[in-house]
Structures are given as structure tokens and as C-alpha cells.
Protein backbone atom coordinates (compact mmCIF):
# COMPACT_ATOMS: atom_id res chain seq x y z
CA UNK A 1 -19.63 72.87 53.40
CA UNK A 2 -22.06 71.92 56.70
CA UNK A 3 -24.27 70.36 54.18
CA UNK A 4 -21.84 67.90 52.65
CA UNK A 5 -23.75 64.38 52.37
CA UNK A 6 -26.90 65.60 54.26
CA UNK A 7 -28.71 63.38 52.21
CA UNK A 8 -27.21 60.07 53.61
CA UNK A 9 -25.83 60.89 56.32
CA UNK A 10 -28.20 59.24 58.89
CA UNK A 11 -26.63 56.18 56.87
CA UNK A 12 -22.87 56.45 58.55
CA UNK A 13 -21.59 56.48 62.15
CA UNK A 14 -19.59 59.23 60.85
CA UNK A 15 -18.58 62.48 63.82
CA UNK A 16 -20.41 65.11 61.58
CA UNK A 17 -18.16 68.04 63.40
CA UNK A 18 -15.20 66.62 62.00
CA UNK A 19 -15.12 66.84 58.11
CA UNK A 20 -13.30 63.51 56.92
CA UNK A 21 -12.32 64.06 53.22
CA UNK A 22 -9.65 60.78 53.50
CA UNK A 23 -12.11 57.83 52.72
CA UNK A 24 -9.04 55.54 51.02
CA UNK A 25 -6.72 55.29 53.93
CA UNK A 26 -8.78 53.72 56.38
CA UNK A 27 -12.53 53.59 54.36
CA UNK A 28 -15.66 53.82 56.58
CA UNK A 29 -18.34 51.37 56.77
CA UNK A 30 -22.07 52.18 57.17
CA UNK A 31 -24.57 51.02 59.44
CA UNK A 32 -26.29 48.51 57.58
CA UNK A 33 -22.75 47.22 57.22
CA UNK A 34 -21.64 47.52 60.79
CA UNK A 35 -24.70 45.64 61.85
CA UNK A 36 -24.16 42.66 59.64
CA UNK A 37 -20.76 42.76 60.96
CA UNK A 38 -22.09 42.63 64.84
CA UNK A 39 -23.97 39.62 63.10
CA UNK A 40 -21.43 37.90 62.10
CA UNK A 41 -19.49 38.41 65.69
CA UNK A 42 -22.25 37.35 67.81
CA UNK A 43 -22.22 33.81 65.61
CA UNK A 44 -18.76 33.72 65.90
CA UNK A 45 -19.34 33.72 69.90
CA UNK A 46 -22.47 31.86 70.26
CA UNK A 47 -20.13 28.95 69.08
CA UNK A 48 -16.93 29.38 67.84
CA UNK A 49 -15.52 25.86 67.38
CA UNK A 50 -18.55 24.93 65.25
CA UNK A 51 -18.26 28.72 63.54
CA UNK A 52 -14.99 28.25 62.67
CA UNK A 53 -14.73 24.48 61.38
CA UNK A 54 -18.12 24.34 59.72
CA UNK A 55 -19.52 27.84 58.81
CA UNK A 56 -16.52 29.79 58.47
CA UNK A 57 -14.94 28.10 55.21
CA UNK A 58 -18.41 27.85 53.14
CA UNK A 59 -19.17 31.23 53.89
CA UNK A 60 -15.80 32.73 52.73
CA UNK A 61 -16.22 31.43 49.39
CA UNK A 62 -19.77 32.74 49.46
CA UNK A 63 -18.25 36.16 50.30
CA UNK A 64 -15.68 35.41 47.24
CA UNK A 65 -18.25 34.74 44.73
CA UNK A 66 -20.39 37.45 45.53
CA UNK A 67 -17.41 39.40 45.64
CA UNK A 68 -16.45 37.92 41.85
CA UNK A 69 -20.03 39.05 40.80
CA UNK A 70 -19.06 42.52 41.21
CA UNK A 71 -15.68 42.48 39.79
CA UNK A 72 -15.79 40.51 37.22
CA UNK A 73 -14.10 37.53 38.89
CA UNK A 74 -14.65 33.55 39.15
CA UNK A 75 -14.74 33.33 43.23
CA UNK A 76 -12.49 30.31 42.71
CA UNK A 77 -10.05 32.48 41.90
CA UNK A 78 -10.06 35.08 44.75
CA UNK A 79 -7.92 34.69 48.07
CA UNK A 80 -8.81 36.58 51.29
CA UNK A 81 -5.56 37.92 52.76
CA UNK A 82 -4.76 40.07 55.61
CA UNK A 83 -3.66 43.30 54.07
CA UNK A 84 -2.15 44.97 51.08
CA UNK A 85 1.21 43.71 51.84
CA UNK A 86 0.72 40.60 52.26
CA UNK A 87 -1.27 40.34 49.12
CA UNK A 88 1.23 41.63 47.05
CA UNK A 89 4.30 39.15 49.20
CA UNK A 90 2.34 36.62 48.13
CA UNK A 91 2.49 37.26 44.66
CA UNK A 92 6.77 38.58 45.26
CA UNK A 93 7.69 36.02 47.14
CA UNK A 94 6.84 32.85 44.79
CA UNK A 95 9.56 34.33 42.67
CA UNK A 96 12.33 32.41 42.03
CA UNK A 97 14.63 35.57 40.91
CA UNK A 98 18.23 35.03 39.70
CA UNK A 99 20.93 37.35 39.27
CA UNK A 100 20.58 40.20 36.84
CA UNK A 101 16.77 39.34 36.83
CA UNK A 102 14.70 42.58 37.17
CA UNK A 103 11.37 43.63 38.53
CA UNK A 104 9.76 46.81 36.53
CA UNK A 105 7.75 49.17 39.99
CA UNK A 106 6.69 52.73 39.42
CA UNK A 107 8.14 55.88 40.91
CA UNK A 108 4.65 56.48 42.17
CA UNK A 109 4.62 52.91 43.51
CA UNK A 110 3.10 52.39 47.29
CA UNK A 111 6.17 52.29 49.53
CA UNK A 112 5.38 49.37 51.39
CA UNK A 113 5.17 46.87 47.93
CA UNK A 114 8.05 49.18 46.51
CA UNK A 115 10.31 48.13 49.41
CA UNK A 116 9.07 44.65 49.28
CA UNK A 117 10.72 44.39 45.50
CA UNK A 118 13.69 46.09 46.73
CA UNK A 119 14.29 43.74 49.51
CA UNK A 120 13.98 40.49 47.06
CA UNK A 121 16.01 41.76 44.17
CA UNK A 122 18.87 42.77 46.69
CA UNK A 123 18.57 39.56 48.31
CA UNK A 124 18.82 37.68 44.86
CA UNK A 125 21.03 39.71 43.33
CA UNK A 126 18.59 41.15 40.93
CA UNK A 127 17.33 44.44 39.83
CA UNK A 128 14.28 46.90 40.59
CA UNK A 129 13.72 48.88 37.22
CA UNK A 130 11.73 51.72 38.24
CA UNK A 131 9.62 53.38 35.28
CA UNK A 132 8.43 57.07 35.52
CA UNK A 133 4.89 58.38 35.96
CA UNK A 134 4.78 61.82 35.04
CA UNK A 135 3.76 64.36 37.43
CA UNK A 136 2.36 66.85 37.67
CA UNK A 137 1.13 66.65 34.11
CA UNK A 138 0.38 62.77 33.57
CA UNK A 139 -0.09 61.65 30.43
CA UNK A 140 -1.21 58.11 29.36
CA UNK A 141 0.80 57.58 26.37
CA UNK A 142 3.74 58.54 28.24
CA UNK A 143 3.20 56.50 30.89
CA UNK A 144 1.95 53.80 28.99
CA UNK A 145 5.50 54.26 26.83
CA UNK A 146 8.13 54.54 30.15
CA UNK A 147 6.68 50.89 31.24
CA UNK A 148 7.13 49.40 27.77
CA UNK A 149 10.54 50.83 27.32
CA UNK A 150 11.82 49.56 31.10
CA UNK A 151 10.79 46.20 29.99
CA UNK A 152 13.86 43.74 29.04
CA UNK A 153 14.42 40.05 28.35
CA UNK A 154 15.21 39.59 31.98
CA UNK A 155 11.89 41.11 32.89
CA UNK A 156 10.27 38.56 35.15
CA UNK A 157 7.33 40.82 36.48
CA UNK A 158 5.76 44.13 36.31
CA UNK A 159 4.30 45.74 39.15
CA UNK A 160 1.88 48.29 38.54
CA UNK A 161 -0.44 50.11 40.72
CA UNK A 162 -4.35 51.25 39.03
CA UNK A 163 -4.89 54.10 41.04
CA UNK A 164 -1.55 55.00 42.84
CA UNK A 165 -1.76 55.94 46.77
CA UNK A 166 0.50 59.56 46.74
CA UNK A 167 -0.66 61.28 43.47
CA UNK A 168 -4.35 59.54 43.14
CA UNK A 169 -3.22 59.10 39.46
CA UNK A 170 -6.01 56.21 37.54
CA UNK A 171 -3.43 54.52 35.15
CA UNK A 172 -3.79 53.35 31.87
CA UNK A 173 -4.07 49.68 32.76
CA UNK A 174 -4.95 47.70 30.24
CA UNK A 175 -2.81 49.05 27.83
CA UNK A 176 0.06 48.78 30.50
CA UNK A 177 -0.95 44.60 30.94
CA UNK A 178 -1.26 44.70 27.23
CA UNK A 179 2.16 46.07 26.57
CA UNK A 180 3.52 43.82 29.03
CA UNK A 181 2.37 40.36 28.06
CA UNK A 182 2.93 41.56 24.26
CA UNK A 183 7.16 41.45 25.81
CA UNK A 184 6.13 37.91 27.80
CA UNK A 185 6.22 39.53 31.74
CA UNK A 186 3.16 38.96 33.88
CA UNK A 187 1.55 41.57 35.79
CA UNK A 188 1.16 41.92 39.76
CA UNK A 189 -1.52 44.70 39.85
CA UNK A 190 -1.68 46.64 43.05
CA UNK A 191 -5.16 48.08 43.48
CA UNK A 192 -5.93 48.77 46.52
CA UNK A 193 -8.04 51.78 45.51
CA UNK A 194 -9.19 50.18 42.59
CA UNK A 195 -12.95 48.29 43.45
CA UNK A 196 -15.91 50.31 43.79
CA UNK A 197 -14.16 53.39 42.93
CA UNK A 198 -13.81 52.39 39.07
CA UNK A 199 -15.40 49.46 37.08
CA UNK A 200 -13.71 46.37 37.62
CA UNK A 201 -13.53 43.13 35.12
CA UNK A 202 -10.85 41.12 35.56
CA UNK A 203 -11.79 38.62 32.83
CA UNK A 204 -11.22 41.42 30.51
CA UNK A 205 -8.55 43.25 32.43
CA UNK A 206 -6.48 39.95 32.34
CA UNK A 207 -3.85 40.73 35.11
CA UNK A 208 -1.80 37.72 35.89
CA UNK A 209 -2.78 38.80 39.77
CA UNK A 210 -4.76 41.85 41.61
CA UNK A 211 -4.81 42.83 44.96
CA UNK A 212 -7.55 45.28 45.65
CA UNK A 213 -9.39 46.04 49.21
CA UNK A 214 -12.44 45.73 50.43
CA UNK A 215 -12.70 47.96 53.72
CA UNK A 216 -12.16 51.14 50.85
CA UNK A 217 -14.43 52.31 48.32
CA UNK A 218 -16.37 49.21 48.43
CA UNK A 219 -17.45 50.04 52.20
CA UNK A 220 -16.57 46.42 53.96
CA UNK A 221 -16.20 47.08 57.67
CA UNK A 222 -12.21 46.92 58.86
CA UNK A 223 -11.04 44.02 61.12
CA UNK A 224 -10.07 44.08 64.45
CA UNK A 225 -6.03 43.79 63.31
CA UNK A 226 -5.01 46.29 60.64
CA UNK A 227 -2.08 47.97 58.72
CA UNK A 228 -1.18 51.27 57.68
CA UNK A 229 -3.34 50.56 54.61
CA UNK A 230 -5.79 47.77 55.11
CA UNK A 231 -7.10 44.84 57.33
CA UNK A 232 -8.23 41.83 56.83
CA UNK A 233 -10.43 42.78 53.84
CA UNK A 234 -7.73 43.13 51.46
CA UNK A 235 -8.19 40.53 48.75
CA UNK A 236 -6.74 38.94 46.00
CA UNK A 237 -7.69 37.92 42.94
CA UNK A 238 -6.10 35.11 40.52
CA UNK A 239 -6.42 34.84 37.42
């Protein structure tokens, strides 16, 4: 077990006594990353009123389009936001729910976006639909099934997750956006596990939105002001 990641480990600022095994909470950068970030910080403070009015914006949608390279994503299209709940707010709160509208979440949905739906459908008088993920014994028919069948006429969004936080669980996700714009509901995709870890193309995937982060599997180095699951590097993309 001492030998885990020898081969790259002169690559990570990682405390080698201590055996981290929980890279999606919090992620990890490496130090080719770390020192572009210093980079970054000491521009930032060389001049920060010219930083921030004149290099700031045009290098955020750099960072967006080389970010849309690897996902599969126009960088028009993808928004920078502070954290995984606030990407997925975003998304909830543009809603204009009604009564007996309903939201469709997961029983393996992330608590934080799981209470977020909660708090707008009680607040509109609408209704969380909650479909079940089979554990321990997933199965992707089944799972692709109990989200069809929750869907209804008063279905105004689906909220799935692509790999969900508690169980680790990759869902079937395609065939869950398929199913769902087949019945007319949009998709909110929560995927904060999802880029770098699996291959990503949103053309293809065709989610009406995805929130994914950065500081993860995809190594970006964690801001200064975080959340339980992500700082500033959470993004989202769309469509």
C-alpha cells in the first residue's frame, strides 16, 4: 500500500504519511497546477484594477473554451459559478412553478440540490417526485424505467445526477435525457463528479443544463472561498 502512486508522486503536494483515498470531495491539484495558479495571483496583485476590468473577462472565456474543448461544449455556452449549489439554483430558481407542478429528483440525489427542490415546490405549492435508484444491486433498465414512470404531464423538470455523491453509482444518462424529452421535461444534470472522471460530450449528451466541477477529477486548483462540495470552479454548462 506504501507504494500507491510512486510513480507520480513527486507530481502532487500530497502528505505521503497520510493515505487520501477521497479525491471527489475536495479534489487535489498538482504542482504544475498550483504554480499556474500562484501565476495567476501574482497578476492579480501586480495590478488588480487593470486585472480585473481588462484581463479578467477575456481570459474567463478563454478558460471556457478550452474548457468546451474537452467536454464537448461551445464556451459560449458555459457559465463559471461559485459552487455546486449555486449552479444548480440557477437552473431551480428560473422556474416559474405553479401549484400541483412537480419536479422528478432521485433518492440518491445530493442533499444540498435535493433540499433546494424541496424548498421551491413547498414554497409554490408544487411537488418533488422522487424516483428510486436501486441499491445495492443497481440496474440500468430499472433505473432508467423508475424516472420514466415518475414523469407526468405536470412534469416541468427532471433532476438527475451522472455519478451520484453517496453510492458513486454512473447512471444511465442518456437514456434518462432521452426518456425525458421523449415526455417534453428538460433535464438539470447534476455532475459534479462527472468531467475527467468519464467522457464528456454535451453536444451529444443534449442536457437542457449541466453543472459539473472543475477542482475534482479534472484537477483545477480550489478557490480561496469554498463549500461543502466545491469552490469557485464549479461550472455550468448551457446548452
Amino acid at each position: 500500500m506504501h507504494l500507491l502512486g510512486k510513480a507520480v508522486r513527486h507530481e502532487w503536494a500530497l502528505d505521503w504519511d497520510f493515505l487520501s483515498v477521497n479525491h471527489g470531495s475536495f479534489g487535489a491539484a498538482p504542482r504544475v497546477v498550483l504554480a499556474a495558479q500562484r501565476d495567476w495571483q501574482q497578476r492579480l496583485e501586480a495590478q488588480p484594477g487593470r486585472f480585473m476590468r481588462t484581463v479578467l473577462p477575456h481570459a474567463l472565456r478563454h478558460a471556457a473554451d478550452r474548457l468546451g474543448a474537452f467536454i464537448g461544449a461551445d464556451g459560449k455556452d458555459i457559465a463559471f459559478v461559485e459552487n455546486a449549489t449555486t449552479g444548480c439554483n440557477a437552473v431551480l430558481r428560473s422556474l416559474r412553478l405553479a401549484p400541483d407542478d412537480q419536479i422528478v429528483v432521485l433518492n440518491h440525489g445530493y442533499g444540498a440540490v435535493r433540499n433546494a427542490v424541496r424548498y421551491l415546490c413547498e414554497r409554490a405549492g408544487a411537488r418533488m417526485v422522487e424516483a428510486e435508484v436501486p441499491f445495492p444491486h443497481p440496474d440500468a433498465d430499472a433505473i432508467a424505467a423508475n424516472i420514466a414512470a415518475s414523469l407526468t404531464p405536470q412534469t416541468k423538470l427532471a433532476v438527475v445526477d451522472h455519478i451520484t455523491s453517496g453510492s458513486a453509482l454512473a447512471l444511465p444518462l442518456q437514456r434518462i435525457i432521452d426518456s425525458c424529452h421523449a415526455a417534453g421535461v428538460p433535464v438539470l444534470v447534476d455532475g459534479a463528479h462527472g468531467p475527467a472522471q468519464v467522457p464528456l460530450d454535451m453536444r451529444a449528451l443534449g442536457a437542457d443544463w449541466y453543472a459539473g466541477n472543475c477542482h475534482k477529477w479534472l484537477c483545477a486548483p480550489r478557490a480561496r472561498r469554498s463549500s461543502t462540495r466545491g469552490p469557485i470552479a464549479r461550472m455550468t454548462c448551457i446548452r
